[in-house]
C-alpha atoms as a PDB file:
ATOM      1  CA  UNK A   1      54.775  16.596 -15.442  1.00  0.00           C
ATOM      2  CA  UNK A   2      57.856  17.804 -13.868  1.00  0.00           C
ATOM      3  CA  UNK A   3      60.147  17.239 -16.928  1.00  0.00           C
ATOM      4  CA  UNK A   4      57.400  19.459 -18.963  1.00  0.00           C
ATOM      5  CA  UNK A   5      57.566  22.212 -16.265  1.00  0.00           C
ATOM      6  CA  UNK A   6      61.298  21.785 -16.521  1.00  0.00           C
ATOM      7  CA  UNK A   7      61.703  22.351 -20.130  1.00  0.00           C
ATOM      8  CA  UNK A   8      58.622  24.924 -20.104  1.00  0.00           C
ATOM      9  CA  UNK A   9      60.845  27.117 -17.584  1.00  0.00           C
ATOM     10  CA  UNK A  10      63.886  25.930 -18.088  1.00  0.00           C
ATOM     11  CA  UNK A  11      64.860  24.857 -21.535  1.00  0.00           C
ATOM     12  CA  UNK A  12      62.652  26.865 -23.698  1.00  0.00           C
ATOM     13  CA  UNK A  13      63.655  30.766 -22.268  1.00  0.00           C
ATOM     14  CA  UNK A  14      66.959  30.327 -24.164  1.00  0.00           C
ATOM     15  CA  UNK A  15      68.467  29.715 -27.208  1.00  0.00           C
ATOM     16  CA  UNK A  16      70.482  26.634 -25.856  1.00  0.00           C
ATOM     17  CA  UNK A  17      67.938  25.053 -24.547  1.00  0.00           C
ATOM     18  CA  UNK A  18      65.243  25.625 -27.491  1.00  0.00           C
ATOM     19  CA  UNK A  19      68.360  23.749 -29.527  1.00  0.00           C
ATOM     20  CA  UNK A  20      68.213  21.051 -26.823  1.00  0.00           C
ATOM     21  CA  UNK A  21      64.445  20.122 -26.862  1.00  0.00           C
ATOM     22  CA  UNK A  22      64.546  20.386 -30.619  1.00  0.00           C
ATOM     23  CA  UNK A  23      67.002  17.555 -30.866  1.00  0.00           C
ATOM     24  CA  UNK A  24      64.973  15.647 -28.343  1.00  0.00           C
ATOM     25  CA  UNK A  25      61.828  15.845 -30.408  1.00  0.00           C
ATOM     26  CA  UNK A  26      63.764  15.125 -33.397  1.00  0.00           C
ATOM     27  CA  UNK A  27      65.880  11.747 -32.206  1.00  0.00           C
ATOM     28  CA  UNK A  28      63.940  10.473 -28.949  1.00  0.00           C
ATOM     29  CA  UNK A  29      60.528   9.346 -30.626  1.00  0.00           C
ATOM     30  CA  UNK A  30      62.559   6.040 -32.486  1.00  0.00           C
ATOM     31  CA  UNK A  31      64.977   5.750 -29.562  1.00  0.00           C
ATOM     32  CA  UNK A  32      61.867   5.633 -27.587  1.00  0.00           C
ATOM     33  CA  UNK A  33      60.238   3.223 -29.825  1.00  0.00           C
ATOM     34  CA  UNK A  34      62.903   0.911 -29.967  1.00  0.00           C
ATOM     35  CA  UNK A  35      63.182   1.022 -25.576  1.00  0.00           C
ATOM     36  CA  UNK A  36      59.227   0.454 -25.573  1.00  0.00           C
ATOM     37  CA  UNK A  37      60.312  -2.752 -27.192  1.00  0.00           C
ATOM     38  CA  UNK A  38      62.986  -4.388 -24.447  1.00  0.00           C
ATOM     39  CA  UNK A  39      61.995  -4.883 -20.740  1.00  0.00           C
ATOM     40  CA  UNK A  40      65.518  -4.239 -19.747  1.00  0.00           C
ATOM     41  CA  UNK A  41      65.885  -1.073 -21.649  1.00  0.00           C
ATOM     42  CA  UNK A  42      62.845   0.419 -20.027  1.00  0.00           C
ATOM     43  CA  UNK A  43      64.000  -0.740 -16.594  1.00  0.00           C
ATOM     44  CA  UNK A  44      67.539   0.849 -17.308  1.00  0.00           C
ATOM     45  CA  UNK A  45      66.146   4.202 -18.149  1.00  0.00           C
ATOM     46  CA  UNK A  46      63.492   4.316 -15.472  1.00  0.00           C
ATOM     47  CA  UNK A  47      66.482   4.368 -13.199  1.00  0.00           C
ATOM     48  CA  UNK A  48      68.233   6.606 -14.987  1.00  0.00           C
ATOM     49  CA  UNK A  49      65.541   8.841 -15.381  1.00  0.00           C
ATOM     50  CA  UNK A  50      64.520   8.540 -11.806  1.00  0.00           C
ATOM     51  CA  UNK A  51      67.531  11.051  -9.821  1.00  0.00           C
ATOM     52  CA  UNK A  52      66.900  13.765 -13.044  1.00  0.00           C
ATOM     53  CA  UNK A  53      63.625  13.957 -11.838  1.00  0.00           C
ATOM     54  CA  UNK A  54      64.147  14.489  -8.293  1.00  0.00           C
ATOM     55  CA  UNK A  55      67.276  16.626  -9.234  1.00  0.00           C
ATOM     56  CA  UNK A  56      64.527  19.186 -11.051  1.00  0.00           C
ATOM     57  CA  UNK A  57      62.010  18.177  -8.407  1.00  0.00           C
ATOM     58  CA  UNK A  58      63.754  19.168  -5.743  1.00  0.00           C
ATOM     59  CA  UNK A  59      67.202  21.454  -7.045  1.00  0.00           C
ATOM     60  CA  UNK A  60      68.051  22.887  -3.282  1.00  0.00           C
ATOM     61  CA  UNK A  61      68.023  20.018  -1.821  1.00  0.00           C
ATOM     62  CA  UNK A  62      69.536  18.104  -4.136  1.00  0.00           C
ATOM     63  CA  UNK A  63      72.417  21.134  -4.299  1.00  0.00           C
ATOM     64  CA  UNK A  64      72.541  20.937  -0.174  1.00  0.00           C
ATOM     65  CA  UNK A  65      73.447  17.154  -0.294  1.00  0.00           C
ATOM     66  CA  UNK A  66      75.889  17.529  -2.662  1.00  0.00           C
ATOM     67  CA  UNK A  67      77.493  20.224  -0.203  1.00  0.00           C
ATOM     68  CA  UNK A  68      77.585  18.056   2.618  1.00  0.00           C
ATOM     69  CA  UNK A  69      79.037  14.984   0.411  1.00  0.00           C
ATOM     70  CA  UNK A  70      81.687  16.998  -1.262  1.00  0.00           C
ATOM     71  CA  UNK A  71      82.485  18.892   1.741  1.00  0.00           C
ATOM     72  CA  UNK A  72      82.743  15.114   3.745  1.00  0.00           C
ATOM     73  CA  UNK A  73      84.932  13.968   1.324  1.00  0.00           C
ATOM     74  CA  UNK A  74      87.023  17.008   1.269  1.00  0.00           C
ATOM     75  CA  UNK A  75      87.331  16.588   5.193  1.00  0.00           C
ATOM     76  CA  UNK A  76      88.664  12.958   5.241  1.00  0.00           C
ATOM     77  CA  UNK A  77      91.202  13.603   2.292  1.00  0.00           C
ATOM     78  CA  UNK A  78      92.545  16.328   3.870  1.00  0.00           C
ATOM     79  CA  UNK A  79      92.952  14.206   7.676  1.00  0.00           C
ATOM     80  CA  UNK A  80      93.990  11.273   5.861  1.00  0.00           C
ATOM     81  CA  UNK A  81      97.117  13.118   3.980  1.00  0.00           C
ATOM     82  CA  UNK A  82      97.456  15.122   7.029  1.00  0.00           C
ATOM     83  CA  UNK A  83      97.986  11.303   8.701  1.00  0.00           C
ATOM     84  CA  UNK A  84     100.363  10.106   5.447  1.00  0.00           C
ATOM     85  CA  UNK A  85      98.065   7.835   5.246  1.00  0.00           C
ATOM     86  CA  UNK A  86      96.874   8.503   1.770  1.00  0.00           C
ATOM     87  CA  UNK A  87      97.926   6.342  -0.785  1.00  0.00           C
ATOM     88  CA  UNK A  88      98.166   9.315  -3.504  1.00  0.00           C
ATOM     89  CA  UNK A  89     100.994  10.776  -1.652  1.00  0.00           C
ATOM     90  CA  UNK A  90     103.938   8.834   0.028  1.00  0.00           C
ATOM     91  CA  UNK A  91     106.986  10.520   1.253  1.00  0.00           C
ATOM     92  CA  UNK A  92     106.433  13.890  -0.278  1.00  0.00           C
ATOM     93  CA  UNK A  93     106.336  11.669  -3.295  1.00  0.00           C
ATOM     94  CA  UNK A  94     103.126  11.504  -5.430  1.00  0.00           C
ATOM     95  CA  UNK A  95     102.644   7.643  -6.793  1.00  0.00           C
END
């Protein structure tokens, strides 16, 4: 329901994205087909699937979290050069 909504909104108000669902309905019902047919496939794309949904689901909060992590990560490679601690750069050398 969510990935209809999405493409409903989304993917079918512009040209790109009208090209983008076309291909899907063009390639995805054998690629389906042939998933339906391996238990491991389906698992794989089940979790694969799985974060796009809540990505669309939920877009601000998945944007706010990937603030926070960038910004986190930002943070400690900045205090760890700031240390010389980094192993990127060594004696105003970079390795």
């Amino acid at each position: 329901m969510v990935l209809r909504q999405f493409r409903d909104e989304q993917l079918l108000t512009n040209e790109a994205g009208r090209v983008l669902v076309n291909l899907y309905y063009t390639y995805s019902p054998p690629v389906a087909d042939f998933i339906s047919k391996h238990t491991v496939l389906r698992m794989l794309t089940r979790w694969f699937l799985t974060p796009i949904v809540l990505i669309v689901s939920y877009p601000l909060a998945f944007t706010a979290n990937l603030l926070i992590i960038v910004s986190i990560l930002i943070i400690k490679l900045y205090y760890h050069i700031r240390k010389g601690d980094c192993s990127i750069v060594r004696n105003d050398k970079v390795v």
